[in-house]
Protein backbone atom coordinates (compact mmCIF):
# COMPACT_ATOMS: atom_id res chain seq x y z
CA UNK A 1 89.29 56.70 194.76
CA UNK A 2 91.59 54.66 192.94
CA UNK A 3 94.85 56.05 191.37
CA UNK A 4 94.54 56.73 187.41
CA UNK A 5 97.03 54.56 185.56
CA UNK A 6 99.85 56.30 184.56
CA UNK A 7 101.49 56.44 180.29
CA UNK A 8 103.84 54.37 181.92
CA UNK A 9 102.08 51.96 183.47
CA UNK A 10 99.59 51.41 180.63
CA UNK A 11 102.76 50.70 178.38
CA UNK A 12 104.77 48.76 180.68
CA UNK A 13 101.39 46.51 180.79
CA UNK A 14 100.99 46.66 176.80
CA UNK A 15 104.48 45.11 176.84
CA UNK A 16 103.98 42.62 179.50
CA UNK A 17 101.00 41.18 176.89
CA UNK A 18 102.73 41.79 173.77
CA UNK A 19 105.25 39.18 175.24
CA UNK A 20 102.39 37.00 176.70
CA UNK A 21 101.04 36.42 173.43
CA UNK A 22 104.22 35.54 171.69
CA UNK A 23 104.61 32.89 173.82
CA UNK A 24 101.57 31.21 172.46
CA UNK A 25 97.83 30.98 172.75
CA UNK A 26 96.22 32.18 176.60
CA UNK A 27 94.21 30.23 178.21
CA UNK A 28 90.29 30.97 178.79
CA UNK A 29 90.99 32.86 182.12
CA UNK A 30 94.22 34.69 180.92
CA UNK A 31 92.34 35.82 177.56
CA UNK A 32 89.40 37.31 180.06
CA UNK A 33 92.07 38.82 181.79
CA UNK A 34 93.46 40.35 178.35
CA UNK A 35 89.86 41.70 176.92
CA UNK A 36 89.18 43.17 180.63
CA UNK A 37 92.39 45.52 180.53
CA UNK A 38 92.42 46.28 176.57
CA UNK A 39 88.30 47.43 176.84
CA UNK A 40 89.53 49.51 180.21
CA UNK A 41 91.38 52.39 179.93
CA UNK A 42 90.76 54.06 176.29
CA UNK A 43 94.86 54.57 175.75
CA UNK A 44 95.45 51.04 176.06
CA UNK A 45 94.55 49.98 172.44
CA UNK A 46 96.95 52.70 171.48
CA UNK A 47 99.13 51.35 173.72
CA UNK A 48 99.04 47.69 172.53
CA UNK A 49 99.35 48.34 169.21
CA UNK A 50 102.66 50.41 169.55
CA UNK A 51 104.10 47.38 171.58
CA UNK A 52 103.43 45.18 168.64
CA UNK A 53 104.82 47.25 166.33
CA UNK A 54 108.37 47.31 168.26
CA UNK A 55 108.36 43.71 169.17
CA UNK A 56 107.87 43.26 165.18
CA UNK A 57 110.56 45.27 164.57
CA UNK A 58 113.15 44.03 166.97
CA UNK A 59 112.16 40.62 165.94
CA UNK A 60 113.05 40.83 162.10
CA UNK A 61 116.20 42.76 163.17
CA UNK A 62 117.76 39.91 164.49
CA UNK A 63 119.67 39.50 161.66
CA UNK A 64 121.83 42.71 161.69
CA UNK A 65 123.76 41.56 164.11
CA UNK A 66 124.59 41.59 167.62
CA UNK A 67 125.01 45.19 168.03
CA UNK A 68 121.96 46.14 167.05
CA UNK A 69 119.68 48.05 169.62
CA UNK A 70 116.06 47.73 169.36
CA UNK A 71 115.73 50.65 171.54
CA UNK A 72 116.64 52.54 168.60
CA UNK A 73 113.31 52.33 167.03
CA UNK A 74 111.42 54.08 170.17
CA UNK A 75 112.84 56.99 169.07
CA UNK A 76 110.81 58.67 166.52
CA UNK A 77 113.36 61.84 165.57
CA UNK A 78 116.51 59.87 163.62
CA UNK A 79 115.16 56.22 162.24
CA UNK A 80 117.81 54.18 161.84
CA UNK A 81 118.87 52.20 158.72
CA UNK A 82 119.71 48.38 158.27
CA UNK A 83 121.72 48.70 155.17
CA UNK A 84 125.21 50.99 155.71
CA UNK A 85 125.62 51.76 151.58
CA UNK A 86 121.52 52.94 152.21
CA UNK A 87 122.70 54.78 155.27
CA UNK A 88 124.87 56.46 153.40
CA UNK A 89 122.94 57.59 150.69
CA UNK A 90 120.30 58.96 152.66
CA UNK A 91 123.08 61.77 154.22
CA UNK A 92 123.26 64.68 151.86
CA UNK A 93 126.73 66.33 150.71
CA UNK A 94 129.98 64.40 150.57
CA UNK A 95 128.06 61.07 151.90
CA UNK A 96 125.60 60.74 149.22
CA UNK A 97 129.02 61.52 146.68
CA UNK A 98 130.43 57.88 148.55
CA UNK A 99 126.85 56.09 148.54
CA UNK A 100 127.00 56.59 144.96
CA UNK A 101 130.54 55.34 144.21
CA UNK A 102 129.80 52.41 146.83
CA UNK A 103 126.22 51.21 144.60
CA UNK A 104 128.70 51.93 140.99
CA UNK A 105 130.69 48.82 142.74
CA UNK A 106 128.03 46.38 142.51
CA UNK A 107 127.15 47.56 139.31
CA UNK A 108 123.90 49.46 139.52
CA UNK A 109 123.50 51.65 137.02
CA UNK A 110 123.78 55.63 137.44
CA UNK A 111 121.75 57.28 135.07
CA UNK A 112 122.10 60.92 133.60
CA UNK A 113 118.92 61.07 132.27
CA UNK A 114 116.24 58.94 131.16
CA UNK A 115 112.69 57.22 132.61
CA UNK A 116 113.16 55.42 135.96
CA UNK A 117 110.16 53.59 137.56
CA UNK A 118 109.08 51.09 140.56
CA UNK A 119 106.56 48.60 140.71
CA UNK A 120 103.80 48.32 143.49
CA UNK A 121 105.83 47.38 146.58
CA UNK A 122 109.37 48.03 145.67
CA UNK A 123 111.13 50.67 146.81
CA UNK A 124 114.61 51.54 144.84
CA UNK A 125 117.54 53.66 145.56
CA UNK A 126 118.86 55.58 142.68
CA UNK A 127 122.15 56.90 142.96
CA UNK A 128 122.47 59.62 140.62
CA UNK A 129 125.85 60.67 137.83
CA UNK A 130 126.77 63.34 139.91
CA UNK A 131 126.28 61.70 143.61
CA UNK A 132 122.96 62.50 144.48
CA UNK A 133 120.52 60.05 144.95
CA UNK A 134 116.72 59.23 144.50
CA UNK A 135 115.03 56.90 146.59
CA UNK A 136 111.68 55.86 144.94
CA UNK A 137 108.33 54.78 146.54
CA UNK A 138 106.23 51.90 145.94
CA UNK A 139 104.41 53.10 142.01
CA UNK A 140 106.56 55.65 141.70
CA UNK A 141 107.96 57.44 138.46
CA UNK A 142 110.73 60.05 137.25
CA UNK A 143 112.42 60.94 134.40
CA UNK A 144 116.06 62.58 135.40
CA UNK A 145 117.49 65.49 132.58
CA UNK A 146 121.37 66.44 133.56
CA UNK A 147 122.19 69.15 130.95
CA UNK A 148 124.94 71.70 131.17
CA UNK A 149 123.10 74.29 133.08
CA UNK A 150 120.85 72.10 135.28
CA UNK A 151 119.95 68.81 136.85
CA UNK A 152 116.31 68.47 135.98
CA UNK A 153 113.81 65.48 137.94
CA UNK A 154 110.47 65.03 137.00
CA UNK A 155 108.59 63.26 139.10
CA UNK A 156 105.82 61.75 137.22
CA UNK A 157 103.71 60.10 139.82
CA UNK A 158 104.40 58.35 143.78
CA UNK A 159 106.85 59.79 145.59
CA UNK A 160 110.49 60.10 146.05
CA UNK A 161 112.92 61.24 148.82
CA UNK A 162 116.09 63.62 147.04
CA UNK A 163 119.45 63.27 148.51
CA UNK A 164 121.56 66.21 146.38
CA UNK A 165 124.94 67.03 146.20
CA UNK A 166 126.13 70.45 146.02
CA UNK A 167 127.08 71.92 142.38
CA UNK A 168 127.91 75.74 142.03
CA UNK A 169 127.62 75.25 138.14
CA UNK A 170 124.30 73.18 138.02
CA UNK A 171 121.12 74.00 140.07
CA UNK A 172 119.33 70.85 141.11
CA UNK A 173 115.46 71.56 139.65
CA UNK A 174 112.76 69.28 140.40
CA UNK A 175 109.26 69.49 138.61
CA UNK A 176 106.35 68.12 139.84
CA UNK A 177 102.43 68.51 139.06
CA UNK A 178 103.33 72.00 136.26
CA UNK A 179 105.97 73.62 139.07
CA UNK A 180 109.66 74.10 139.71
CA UNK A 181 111.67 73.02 142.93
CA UNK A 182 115.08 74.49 142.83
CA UNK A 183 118.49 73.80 145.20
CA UNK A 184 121.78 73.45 145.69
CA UNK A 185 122.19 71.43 148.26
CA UNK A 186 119.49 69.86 150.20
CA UNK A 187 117.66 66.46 151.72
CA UNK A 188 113.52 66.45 151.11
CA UNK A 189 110.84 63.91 149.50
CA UNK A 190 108.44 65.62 147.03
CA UNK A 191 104.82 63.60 146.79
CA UNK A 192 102.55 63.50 144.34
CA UNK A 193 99.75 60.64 144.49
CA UNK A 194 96.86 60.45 141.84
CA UNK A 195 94.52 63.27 142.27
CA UNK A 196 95.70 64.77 145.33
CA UNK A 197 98.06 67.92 145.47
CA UNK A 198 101.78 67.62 145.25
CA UNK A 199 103.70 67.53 148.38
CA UNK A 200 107.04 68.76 149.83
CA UNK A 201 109.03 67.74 153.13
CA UNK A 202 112.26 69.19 153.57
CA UNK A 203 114.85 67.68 156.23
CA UNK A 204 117.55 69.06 155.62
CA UNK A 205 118.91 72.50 153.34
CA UNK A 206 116.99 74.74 151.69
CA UNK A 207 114.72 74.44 148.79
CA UNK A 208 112.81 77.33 146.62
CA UNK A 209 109.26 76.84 144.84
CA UNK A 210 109.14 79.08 141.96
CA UNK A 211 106.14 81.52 142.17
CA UNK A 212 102.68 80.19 140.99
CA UNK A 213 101.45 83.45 139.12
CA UNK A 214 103.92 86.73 138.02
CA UNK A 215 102.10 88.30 141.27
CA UNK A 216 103.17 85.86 143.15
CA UNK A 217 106.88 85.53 145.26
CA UNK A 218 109.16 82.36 145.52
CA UNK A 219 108.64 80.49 148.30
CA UNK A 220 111.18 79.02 150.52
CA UNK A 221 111.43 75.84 152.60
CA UNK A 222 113.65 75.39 155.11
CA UNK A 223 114.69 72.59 157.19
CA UNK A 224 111.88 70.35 158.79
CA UNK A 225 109.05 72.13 156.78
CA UNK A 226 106.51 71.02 154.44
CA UNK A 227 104.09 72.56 151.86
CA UNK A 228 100.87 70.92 150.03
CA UNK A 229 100.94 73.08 146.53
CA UNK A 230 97.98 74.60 145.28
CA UNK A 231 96.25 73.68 142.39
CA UNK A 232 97.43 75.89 139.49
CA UNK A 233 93.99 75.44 138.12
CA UNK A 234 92.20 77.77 140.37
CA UNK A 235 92.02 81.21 139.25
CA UNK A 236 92.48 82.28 143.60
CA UNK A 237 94.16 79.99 145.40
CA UNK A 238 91.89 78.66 148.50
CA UNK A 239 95.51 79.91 150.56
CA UNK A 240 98.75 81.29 150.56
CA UNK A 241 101.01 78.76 150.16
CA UNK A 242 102.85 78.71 153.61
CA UNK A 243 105.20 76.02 154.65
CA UNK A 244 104.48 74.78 158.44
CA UNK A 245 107.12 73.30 160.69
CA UNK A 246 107.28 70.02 161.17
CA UNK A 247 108.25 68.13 164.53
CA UNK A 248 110.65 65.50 164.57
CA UNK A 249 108.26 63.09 165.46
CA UNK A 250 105.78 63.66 162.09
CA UNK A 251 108.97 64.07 159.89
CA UNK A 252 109.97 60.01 161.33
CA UNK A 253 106.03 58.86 160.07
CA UNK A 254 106.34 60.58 157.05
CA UNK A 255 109.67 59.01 156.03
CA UNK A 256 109.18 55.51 157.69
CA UNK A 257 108.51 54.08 154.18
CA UNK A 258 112.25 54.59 153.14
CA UNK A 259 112.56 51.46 155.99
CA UNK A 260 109.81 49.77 153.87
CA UNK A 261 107.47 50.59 156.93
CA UNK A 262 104.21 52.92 157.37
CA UNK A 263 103.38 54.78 160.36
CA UNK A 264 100.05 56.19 161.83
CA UNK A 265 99.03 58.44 164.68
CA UNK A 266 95.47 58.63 165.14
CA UNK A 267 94.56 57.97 161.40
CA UNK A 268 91.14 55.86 161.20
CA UNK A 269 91.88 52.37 160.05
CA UNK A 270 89.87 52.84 156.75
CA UNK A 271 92.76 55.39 155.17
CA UNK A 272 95.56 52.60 156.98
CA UNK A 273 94.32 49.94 154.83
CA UNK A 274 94.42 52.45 151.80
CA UNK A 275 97.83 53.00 152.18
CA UNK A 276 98.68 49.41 153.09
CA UNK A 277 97.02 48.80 149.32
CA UNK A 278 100.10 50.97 148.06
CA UNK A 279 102.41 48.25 148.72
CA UNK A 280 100.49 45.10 148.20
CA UNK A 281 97.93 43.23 145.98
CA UNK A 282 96.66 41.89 149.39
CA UNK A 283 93.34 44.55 150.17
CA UNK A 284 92.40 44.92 153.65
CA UNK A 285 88.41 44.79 153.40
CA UNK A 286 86.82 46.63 156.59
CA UNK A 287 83.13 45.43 156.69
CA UNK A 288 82.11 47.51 159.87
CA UNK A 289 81.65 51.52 159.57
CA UNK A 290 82.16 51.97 163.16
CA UNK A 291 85.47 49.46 162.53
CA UNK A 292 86.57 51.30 159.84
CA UNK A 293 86.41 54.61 162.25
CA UNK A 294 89.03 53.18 164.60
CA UNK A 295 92.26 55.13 165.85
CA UNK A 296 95.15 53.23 164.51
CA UNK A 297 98.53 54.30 166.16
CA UNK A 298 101.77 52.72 165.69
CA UNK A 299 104.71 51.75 162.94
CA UNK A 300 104.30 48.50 160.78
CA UNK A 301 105.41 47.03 157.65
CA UNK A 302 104.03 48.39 154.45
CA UNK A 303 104.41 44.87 152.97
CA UNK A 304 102.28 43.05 155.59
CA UNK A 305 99.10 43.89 155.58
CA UNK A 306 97.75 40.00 156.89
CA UNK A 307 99.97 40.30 159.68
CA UNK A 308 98.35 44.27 160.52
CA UNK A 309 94.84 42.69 159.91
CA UNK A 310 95.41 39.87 162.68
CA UNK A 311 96.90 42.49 165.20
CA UNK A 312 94.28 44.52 164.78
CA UNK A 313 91.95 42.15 165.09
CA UNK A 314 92.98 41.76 168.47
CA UNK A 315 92.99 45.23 169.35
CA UNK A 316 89.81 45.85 168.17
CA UNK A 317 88.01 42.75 169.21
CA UNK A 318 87.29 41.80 165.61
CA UNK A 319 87.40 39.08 163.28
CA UNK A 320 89.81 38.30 160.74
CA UNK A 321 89.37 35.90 157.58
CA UNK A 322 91.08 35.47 154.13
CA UNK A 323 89.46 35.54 150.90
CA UNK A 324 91.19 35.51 147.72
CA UNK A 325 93.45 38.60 147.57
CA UNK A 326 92.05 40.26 150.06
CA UNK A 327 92.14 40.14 154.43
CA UNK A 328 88.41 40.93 155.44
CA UNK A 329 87.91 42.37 158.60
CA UNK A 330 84.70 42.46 160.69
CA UNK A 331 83.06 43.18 163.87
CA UNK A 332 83.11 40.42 166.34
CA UNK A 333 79.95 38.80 167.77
């Protein structure tokens, strides 16, 4: 009986192809060769795809420099950022304090209060008067309140990643969907996306949800936890509202888009192309049901969705066209 092929093996071989195909188009017998090993082994697509996703990556980092290391984005725990003033501003305490003098420099503007929005695809960093910052998703909305007693976010719709400085005088409060986030000091993204319930991910410091009802307690997230609210609109609450722990490697996929990238584990490729639609005007258009069911594992970028479609495409042994505004995909013969 032969051996099974080992992780390894299967992504030492995803590699070897990745770097085929860069090289140009295969020939008839090499692109035999290439159907016969992805329609093999079922981890292989998975496989593929994450080998694409690095040597896109490594590729457009080129231009940071020679000390760069592209082995820095196989490790899903700590992403790495490109830009160092970015860098900084993501680090809570006394770095977001200098990330916020640093941005004053160039002369970006750091409100105290007042409506701050982004447009489909952008994602902006807003450094905040007293050093914390706000890093905004793609169709995202706030409107910041610093008063005497409190510094008061609203987060109107999208999402947004909070970087706050410690004050003993001023309590940073965030309000989202009719309830109150409250902290001193702390590092977490708060979500809120049309219809769907808010959403909190804390990565660093503490943060307290004021109670839902008068019978109900505060609750408090900690560190690498993260909470889906319930509705305040039901009279029982389907659940408690418990924060679960969250493992390094889900905290890096649900922060990847502060890199301007998305990232997937198993998702089916019809909610992928919904979130690619966040970012771009470009719609990825899955004919096929039994396409649209497809595991999709990997990181990419958000702003890309063509250059998704024609990878997976070749994963998936399907056919790619464009049409308009939109990047149809469909079973192949």
């Amino acid at each position: 009986m032969a051996e099974r092929e080992t992780s390894q093996d299967i992504d030492q071989s995803a590699s070897d192809w990745t770097a085929r195909l860069d090289r140009g188009a295969l020939t008839a017998v090499e692109e035999e060769a290439f159907q016969s090993w992805l329609n093999g082994d079922p981890r292989r697509r998975g496989a593929f795809l994450r080998a694409q996703a690095v040597s896109m990556m490594s590729e457009s980092a080129q231009a940071l420099g020679p000390h760069f290391d592209p082995k820095h984005f196989q490790t899903p725990a700590q992403p790495s950022t490109p830009a160092i003033s970015r860098r900084k501003a993501l680090m809570w305490g006394s770095g977001a304090a200098a990330a916020a003098t640093a941005l004053a420099a160039f002369g970006i503007g750091v409100p105290a209060w007042g409506a701050i929005s982004t447009k489909r695809g952008e994602i902006r960093l807003v450094p905040l008067d007293d050093g914390s910052t706000v890093m905004l998703n793609t169709e995202s909305s706030i409107r910041v309140n610093y008063g005497q007693t409190a510094r008061t976010v609203n987060l109107l719709s999208g999402e947004a990643y909070f970087a706050v400085v410690g004050d003993r005088r001023r309590p940073f409060v965030v309000e989202v969907d009719g309830r109150r986030l409250r902290t001193s000091n702390a590092a977490f993204r708060v979500r809120k996306l049309d219809d769907a319930p808010a959403d909190i991910l804390v990565q660093l410091g503490q943060v307290e949800l004021a109670a839902s009802s008068p019978s109900r307690r505060p609750v408090t997230l900690t560190a690498n936890t993260q909470l889906t609210l319930a509705p305040l609109s039901a009279i029982k609450p389907v659940r408690l509202e418990v924060p679960q722990i969250v493992s390094p490697a889900s905290l890096a996929r649900e922060l990847a888009w502060r890199e301007g990238k998305v990232s997937f584990a198993g998702e089916p490729l019809a909610k992928v192309a919904a979130t690619f639609a966040r970012y771009s005007d470009t719609r990825i258009i899955i004919t096929d049901p039994t396409l649209a069911r497809e595991p999709v594992t990997g990181l990419f970028d958000a702003h890309d969705p063509a250059g998704f479609a024609r990878g997976i495409a070749t994963v998936f042994s399907a056919r790619v066209r464009e049409d308009g505004n939109a990047v149809v995909l469909s079973k192949g013969a």
